[in-house]
N, C-alpha and C. Protein backbone atom coordinates (compact mmCIF):
# COMPACT_ATOMS: atom_id res chain seq x y z
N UNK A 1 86.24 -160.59 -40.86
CA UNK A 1 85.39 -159.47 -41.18
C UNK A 1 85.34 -159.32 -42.70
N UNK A 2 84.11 -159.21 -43.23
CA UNK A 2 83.58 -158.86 -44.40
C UNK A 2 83.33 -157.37 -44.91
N UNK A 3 83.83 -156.93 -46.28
CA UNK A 3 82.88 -155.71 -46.67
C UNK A 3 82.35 -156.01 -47.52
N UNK A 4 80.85 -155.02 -47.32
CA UNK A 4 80.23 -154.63 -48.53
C UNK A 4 79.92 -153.69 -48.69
N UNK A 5 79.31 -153.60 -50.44
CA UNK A 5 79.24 -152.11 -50.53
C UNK A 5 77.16 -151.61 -50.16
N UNK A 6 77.50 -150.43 -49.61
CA UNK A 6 75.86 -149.87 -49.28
C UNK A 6 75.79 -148.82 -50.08
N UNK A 7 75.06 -148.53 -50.87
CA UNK A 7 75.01 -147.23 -51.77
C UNK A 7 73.97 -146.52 -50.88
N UNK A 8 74.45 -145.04 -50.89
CA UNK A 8 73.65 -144.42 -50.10
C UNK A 8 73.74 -142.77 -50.64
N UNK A 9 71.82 -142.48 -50.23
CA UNK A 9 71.57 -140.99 -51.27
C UNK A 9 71.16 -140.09 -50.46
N UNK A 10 71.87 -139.08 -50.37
CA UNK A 10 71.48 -137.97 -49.62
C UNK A 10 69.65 -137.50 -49.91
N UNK A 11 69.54 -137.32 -49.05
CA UNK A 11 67.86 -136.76 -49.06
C UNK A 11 68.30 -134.96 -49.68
N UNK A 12 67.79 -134.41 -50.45
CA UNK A 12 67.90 -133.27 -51.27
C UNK A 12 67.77 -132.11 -49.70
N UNK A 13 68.74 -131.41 -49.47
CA UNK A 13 68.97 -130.66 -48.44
C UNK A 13 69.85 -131.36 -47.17
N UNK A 14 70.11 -132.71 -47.37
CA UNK A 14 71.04 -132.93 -46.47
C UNK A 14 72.70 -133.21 -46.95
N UNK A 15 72.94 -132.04 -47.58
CA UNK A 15 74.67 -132.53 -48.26
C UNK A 15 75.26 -132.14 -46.83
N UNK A 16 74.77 -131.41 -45.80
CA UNK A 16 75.82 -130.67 -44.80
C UNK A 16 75.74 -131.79 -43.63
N UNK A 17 74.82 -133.06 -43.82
CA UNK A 17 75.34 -133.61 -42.01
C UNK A 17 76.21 -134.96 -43.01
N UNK A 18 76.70 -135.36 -41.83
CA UNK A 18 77.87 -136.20 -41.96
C UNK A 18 77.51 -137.19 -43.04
N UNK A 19 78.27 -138.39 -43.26
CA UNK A 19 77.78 -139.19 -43.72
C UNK A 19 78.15 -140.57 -43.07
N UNK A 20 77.39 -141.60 -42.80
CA UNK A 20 77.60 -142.21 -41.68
C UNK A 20 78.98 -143.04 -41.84
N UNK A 21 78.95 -142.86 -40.30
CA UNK A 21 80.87 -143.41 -40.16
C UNK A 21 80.99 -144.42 -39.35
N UNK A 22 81.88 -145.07 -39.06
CA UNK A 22 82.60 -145.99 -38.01
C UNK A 22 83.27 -145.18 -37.09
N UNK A 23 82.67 -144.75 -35.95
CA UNK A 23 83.71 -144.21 -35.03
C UNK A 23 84.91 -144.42 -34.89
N UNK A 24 85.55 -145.89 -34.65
CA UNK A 24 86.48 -146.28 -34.27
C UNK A 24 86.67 -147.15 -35.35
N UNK A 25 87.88 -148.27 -35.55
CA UNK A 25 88.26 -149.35 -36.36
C UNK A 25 87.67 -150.40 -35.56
N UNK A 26 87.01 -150.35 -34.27
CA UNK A 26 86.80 -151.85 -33.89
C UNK A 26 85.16 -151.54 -33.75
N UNK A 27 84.78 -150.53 -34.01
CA UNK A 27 82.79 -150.18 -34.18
C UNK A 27 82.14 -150.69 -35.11
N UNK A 28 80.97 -151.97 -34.83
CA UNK A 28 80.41 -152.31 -35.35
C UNK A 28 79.29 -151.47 -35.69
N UNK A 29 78.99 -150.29 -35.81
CA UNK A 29 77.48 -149.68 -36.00
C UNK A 29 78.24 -147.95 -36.63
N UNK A 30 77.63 -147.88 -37.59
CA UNK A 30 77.70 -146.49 -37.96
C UNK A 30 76.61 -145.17 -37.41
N UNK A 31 77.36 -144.40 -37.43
CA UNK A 31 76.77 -143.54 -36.93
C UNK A 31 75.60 -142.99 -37.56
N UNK A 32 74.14 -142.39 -37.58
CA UNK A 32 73.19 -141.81 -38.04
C UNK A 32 73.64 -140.87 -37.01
N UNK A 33 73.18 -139.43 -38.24
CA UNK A 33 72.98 -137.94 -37.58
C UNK A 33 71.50 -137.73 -37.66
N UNK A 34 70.94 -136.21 -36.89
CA UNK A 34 69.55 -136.06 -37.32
C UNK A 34 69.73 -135.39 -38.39
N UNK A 35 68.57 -135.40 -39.03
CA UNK A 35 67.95 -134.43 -40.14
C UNK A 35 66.88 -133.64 -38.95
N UNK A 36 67.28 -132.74 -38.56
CA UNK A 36 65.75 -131.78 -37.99
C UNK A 36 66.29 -130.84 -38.34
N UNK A 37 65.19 -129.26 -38.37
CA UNK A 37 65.46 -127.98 -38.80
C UNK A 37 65.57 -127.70 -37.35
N UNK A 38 67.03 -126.64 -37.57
CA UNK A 38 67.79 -126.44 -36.13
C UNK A 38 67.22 -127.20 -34.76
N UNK A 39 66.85 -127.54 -33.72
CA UNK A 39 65.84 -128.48 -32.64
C UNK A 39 64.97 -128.75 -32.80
N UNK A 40 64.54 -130.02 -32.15
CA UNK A 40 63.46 -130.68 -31.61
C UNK A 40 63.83 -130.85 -30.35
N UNK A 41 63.01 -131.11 -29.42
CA UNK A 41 62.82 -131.34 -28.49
C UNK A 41 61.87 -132.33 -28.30
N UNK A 42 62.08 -133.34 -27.47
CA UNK A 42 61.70 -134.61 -27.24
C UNK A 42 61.45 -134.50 -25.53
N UNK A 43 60.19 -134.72 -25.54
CA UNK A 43 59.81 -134.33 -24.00
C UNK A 43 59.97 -135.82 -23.08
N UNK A 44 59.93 -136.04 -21.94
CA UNK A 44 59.81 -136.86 -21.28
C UNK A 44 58.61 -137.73 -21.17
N UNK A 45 58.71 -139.17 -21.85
CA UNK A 45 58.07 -139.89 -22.33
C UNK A 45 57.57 -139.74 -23.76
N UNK A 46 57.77 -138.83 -24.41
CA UNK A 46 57.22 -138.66 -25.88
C UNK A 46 57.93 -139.18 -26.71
N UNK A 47 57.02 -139.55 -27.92
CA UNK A 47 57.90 -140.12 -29.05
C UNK A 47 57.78 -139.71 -30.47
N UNK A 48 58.83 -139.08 -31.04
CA UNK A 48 58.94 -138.27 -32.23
C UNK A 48 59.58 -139.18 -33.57
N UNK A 49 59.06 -139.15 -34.66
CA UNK A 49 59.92 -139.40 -35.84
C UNK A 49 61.36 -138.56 -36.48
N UNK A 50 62.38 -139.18 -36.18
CA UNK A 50 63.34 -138.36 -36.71
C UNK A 50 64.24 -138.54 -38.09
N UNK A 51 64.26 -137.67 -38.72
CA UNK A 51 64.89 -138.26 -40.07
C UNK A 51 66.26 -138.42 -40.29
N UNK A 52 66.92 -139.53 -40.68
CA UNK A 52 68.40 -139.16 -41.06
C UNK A 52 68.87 -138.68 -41.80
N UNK A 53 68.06 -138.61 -42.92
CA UNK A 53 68.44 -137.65 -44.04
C UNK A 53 69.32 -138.57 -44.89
N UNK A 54 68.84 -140.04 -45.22
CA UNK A 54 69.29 -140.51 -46.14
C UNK A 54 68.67 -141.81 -46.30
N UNK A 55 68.87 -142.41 -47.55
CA UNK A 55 68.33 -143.46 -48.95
C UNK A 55 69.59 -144.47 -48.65
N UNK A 56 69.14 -145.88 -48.75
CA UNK A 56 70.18 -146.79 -48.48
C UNK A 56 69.57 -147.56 -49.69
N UNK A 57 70.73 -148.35 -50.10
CA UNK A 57 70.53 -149.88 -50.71
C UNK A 57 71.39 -150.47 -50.21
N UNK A 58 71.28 -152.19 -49.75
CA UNK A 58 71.88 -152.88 -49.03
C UNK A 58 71.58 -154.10 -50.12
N UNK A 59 72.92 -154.87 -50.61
CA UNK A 59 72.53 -155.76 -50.99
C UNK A 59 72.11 -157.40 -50.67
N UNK A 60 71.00 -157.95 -51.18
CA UNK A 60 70.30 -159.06 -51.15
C UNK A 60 71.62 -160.07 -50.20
N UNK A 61 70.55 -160.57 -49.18
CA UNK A 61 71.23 -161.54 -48.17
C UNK A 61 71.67 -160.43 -46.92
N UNK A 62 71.35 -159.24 -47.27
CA UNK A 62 71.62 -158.64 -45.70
C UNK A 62 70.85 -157.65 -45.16
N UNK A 63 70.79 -157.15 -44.32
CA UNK A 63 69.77 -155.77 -43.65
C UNK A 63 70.94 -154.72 -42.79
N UNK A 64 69.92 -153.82 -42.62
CA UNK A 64 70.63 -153.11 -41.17
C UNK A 64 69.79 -153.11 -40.16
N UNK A 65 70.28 -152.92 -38.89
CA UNK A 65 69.48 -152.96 -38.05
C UNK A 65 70.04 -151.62 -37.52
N UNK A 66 68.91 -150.85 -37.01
CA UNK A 66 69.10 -149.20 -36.46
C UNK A 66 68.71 -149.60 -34.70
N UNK A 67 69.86 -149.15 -34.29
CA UNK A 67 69.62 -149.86 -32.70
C UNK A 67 70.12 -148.15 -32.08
N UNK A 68 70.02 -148.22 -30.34
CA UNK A 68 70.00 -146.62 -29.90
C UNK A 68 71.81 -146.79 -30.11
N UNK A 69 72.15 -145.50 -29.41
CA UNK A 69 73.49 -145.16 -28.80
C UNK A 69 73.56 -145.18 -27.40
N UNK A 70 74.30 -146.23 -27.14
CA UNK A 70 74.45 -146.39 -25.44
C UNK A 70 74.45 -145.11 -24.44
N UNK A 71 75.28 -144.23 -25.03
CA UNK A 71 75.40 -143.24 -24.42
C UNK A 71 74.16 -142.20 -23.97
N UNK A 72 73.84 -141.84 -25.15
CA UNK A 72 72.35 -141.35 -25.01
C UNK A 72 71.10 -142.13 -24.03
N UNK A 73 71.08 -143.45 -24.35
CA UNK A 73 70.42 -144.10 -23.13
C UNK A 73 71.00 -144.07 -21.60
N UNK A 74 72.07 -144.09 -21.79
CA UNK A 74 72.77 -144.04 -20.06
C UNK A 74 72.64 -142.44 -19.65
N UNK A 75 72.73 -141.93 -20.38
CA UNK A 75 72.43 -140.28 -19.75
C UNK A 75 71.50 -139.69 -19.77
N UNK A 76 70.35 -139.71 -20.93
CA UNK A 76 69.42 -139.07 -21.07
C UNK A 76 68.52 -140.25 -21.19
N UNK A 77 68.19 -141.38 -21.32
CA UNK A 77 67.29 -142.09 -21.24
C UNK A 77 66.20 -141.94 -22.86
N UNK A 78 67.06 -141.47 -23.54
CA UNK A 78 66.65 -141.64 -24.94
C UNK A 78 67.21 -142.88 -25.68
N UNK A 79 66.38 -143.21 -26.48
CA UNK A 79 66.56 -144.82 -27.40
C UNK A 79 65.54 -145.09 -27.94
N UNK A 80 65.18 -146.06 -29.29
CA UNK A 80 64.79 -145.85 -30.06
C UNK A 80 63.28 -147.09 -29.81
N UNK A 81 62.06 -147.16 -30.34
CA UNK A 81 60.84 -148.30 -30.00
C UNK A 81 60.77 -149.08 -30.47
N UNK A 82 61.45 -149.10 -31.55
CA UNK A 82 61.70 -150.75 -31.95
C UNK A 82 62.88 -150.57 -32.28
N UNK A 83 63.75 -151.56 -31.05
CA UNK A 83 65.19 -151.60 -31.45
C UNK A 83 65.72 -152.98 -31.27
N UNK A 84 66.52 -153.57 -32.05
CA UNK A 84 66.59 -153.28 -33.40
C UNK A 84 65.72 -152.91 -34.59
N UNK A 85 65.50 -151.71 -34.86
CA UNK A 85 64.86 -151.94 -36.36
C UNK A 85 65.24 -152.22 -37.64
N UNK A 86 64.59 -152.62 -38.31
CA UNK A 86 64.91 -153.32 -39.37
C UNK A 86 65.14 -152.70 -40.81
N UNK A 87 66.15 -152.30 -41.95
CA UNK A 87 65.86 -151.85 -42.76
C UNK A 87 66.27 -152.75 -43.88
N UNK A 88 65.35 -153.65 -44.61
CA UNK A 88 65.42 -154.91 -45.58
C UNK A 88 66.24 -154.51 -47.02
N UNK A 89 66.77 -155.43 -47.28
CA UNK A 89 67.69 -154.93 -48.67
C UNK A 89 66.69 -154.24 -49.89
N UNK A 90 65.28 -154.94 -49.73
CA UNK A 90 64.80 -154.36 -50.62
C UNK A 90 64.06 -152.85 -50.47
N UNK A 91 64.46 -151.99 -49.00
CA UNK A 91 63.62 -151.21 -48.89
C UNK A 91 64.48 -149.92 -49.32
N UNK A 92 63.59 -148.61 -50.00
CA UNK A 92 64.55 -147.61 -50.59
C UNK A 92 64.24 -146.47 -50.03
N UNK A 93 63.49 -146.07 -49.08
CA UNK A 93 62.97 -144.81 -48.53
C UNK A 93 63.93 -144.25 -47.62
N UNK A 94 63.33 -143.36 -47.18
CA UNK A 94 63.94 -142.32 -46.05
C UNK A 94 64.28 -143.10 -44.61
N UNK A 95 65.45 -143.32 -44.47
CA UNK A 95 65.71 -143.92 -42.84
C UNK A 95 65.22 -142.95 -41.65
N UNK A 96 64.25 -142.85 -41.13
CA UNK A 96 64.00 -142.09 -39.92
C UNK A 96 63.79 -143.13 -38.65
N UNK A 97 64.05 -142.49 -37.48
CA UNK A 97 64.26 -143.22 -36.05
C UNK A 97 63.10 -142.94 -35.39
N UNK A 98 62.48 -143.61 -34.84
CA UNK A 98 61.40 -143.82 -33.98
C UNK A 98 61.90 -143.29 -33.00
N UNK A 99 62.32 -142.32 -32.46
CA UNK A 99 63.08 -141.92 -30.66
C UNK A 99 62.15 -141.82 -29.86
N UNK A 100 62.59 -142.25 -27.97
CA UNK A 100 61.61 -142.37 -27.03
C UNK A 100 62.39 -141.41 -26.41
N UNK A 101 62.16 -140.58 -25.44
CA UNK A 101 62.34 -140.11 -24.28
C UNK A 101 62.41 -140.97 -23.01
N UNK A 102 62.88 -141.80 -22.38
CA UNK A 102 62.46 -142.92 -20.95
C UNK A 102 63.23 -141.91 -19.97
N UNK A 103 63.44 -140.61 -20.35
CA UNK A 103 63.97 -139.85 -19.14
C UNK A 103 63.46 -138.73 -18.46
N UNK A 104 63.47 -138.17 -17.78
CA UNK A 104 62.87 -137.15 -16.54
C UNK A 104 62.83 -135.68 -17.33
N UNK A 105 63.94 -135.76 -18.03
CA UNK A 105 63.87 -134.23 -18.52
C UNK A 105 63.87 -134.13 -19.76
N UNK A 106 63.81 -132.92 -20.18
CA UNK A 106 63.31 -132.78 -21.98
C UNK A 106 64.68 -133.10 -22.81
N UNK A 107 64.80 -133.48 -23.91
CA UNK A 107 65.86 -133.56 -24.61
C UNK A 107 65.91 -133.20 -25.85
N UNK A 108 67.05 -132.27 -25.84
CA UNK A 108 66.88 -131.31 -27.37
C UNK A 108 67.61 -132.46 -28.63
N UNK A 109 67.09 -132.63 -29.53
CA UNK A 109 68.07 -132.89 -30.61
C UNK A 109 68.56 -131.76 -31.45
N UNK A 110 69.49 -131.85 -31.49
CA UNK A 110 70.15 -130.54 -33.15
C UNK A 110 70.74 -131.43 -34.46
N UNK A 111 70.45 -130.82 -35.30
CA UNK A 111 70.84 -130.64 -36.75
C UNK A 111 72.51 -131.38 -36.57
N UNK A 112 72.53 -132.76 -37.04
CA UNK A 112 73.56 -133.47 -37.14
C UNK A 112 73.85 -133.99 -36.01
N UNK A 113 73.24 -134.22 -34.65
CA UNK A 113 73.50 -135.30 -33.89
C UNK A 113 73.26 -136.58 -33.78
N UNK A 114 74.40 -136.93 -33.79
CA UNK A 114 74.82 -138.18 -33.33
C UNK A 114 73.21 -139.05 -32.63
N UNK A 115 72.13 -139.70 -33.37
CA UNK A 115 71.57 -140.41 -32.46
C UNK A 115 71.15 -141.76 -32.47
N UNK A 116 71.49 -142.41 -33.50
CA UNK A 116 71.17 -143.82 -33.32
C UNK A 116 72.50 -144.48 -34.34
N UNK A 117 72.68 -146.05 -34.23
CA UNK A 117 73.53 -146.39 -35.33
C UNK A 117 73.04 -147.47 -36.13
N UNK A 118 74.02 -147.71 -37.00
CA UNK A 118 72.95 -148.57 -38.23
C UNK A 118 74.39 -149.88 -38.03
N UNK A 119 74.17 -151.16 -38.04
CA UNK A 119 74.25 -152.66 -38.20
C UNK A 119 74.21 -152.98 -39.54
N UNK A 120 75.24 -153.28 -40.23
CA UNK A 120 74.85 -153.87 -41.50
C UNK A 120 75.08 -155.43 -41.02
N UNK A 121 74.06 -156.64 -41.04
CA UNK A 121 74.26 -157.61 -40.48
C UNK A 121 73.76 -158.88 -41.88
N UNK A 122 74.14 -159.95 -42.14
CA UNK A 122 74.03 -160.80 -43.13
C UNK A 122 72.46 -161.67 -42.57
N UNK A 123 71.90 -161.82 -43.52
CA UNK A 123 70.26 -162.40 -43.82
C UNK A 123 70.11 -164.49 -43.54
N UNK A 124 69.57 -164.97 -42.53
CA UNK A 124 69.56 -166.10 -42.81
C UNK A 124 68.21 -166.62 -43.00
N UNK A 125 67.83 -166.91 -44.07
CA UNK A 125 66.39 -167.19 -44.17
C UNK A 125 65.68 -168.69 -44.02
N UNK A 126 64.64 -168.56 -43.16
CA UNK A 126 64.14 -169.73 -42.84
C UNK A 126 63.12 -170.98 -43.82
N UNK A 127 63.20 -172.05 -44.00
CA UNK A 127 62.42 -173.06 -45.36
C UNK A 127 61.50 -173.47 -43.48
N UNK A 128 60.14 -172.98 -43.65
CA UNK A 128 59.15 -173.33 -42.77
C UNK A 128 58.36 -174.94 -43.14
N UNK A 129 58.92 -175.88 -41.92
CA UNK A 129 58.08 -176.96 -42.14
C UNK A 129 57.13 -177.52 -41.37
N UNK A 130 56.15 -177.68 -41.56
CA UNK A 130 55.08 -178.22 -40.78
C UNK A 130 55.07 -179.74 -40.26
N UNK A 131 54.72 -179.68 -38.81
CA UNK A 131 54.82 -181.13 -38.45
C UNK A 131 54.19 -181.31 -36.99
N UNK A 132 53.68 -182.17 -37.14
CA UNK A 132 52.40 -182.85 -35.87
C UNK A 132 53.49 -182.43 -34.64
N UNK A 133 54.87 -182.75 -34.20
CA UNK A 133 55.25 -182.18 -33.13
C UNK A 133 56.58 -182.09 -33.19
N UNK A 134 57.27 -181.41 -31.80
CA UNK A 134 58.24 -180.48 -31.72
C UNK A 134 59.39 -181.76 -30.66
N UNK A 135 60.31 -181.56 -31.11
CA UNK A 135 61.59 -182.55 -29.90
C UNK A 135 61.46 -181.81 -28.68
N UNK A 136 61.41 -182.94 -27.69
CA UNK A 136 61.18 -182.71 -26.12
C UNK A 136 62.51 -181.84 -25.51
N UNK A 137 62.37 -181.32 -25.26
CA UNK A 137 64.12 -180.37 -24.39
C UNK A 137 63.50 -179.76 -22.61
N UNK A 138 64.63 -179.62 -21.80
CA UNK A 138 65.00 -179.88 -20.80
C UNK A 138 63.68 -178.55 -20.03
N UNK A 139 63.85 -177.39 -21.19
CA UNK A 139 62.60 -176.65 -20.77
C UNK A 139 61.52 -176.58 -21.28
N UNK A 140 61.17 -177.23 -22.38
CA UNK A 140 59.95 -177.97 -23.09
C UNK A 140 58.94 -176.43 -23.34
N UNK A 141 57.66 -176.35 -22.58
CA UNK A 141 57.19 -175.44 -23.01
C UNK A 141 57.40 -174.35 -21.70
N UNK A 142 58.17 -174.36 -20.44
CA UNK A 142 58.42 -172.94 -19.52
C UNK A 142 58.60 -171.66 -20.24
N UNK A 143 57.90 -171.18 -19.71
CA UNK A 143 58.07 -169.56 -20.35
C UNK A 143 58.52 -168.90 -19.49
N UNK A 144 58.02 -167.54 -19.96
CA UNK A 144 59.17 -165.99 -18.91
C UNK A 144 58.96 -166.28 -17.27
N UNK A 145 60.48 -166.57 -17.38
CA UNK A 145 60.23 -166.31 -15.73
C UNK A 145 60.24 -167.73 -15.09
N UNK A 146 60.36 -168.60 -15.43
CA UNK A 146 60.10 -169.93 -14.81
C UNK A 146 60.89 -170.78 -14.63
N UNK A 147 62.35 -170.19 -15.49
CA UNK A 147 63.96 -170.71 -14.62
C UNK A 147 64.11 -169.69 -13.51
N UNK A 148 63.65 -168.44 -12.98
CA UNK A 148 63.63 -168.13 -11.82
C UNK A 148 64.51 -167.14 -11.93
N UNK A 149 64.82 -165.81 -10.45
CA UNK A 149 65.30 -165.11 -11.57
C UNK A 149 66.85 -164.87 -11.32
């Protein structure tokens, strides 16, 4: 296991929610809180922008990826529309979460919950080469569904 350092800036009004943590010593994903003014509510099937209330820099050769919280999906059927999402070393804005509702009943967020976590994961970048064709392999061109299920 590797560290690095992430510099990270409070959004002006969020000194009071946490600042993201490692739950445990063996948690790969830090915690994001919300930024909302006291609730939101997230209806069943709807999808809201939520803010974390903070500015990252990640340095060159790595990203984060903002993926849901298991928990929240196993109970409430909340999680995020593009997950993993992506936040690139070079990007400096406001981290906010795309959240879905996939559950039956409404779901409140409050001011500092716990709802998605952030991946700091290392960058491998691809040298794209062009060429008349591709090596033959055992599933060649089968697509979804066609090893059966």
């Amino acid at each position: 296991m590797r560290n690095i350092k992430v510099l990270l800036k409070r959004k002006k009004g969020c000194e009071d929610l946490p600042v993201p943590k490692y739950a445990t010593s063996g948690s790969s994903g830090l915690d994001l809180s919300a930024d909302v003014e006291g609730e939101v509510v997230l209806e069943p099937g709807e999808i809201k922008l939520i803010s974390s209330g903070i500015y990252i820099s990640i340095p060159e050769g790595y990203e984060a990826q903002i993926r849901p919280r298991s928990g929240l999906a196993l109970k409430h059927g909340v999680s995020l529309v593009n997950t993993p999402g992506t936040i690139d070393s070079d990007y400096r804005g406001l981290l906010s979460l795309i959240m879905i509702n996939h559950g039956k009943e409404p779901f409140t967020i409050r001011r500092g919950d716990r709802v998605a976590q952030m991946v700091i994961k290392e960058v491998i970048r691809a040298d794209i080469e062009i060429t008349g064709g591709l090596d033959d392999t055992v599933r060649s061109s089968g697509g979804f569904g066609h090893t059966g299920l």
